[in-house]
Protein backbone atom coordinates (compact mmCIF):
# COMPACT_ATOMS: atom_id res chain seq x y z
CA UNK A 1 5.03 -40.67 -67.90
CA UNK A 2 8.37 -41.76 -66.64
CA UNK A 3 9.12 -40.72 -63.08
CA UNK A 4 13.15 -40.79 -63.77
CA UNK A 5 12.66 -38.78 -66.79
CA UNK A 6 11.10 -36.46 -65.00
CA UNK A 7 13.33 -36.35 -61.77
CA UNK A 8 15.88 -35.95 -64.80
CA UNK A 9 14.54 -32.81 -65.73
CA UNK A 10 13.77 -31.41 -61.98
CA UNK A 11 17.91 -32.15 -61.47
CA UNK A 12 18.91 -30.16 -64.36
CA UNK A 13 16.97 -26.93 -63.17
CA UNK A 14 19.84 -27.04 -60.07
CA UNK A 15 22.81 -27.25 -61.93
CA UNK A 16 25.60 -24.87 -61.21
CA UNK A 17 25.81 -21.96 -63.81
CA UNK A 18 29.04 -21.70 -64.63
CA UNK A 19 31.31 -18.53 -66.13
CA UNK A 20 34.67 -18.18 -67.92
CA UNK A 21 35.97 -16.99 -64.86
CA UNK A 22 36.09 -20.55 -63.62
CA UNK A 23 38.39 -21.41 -65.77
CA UNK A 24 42.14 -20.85 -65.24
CA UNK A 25 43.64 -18.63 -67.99
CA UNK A 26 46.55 -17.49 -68.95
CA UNK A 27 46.77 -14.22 -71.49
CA UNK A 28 50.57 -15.09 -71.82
CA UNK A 29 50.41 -18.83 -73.19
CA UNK A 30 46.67 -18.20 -75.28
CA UNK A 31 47.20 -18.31 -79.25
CA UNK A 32 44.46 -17.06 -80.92
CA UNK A 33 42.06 -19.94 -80.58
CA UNK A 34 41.82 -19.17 -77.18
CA UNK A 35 41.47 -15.37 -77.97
CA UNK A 36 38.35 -16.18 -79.84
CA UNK A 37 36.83 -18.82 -77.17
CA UNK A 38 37.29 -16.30 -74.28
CA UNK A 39 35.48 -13.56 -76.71
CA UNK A 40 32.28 -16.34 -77.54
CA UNK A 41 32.68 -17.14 -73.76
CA UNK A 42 31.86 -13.08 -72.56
CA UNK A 43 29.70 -12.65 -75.16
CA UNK A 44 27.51 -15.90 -73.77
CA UNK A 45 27.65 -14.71 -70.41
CA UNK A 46 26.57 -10.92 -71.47
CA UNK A 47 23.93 -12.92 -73.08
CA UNK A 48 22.85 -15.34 -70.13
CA UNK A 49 22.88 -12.06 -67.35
CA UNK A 50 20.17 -10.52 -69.99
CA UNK A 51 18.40 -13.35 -69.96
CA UNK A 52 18.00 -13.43 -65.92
């Protein structure tokens, strides 16, 4: 087995998680497109908190 491959895999277990809210966001200038991207963005992070 490959040693980088797996060193590869050990670094991706410590990667940041990261939420909507770290994204900056403006309700005033969002068409609808962003409307629907923050709603898939809750719903994956309702889904991710019932995962942990």
């Amino acid at each position: 087995m490959d040693p980088n491959i797996n060193q590869a895999a050990q670094a991706g277990n410590q990667l940041p998680i990261g939420k909507n809210e770290d994204v900056e966001f403006s309700s005033d200038m969002a068409d609808e497109a962003d409307m629907k991207a923050l709603q898939r963005a809750q719903k994956a992070d309702q889904r991710q908190q019932e995962q942990e």
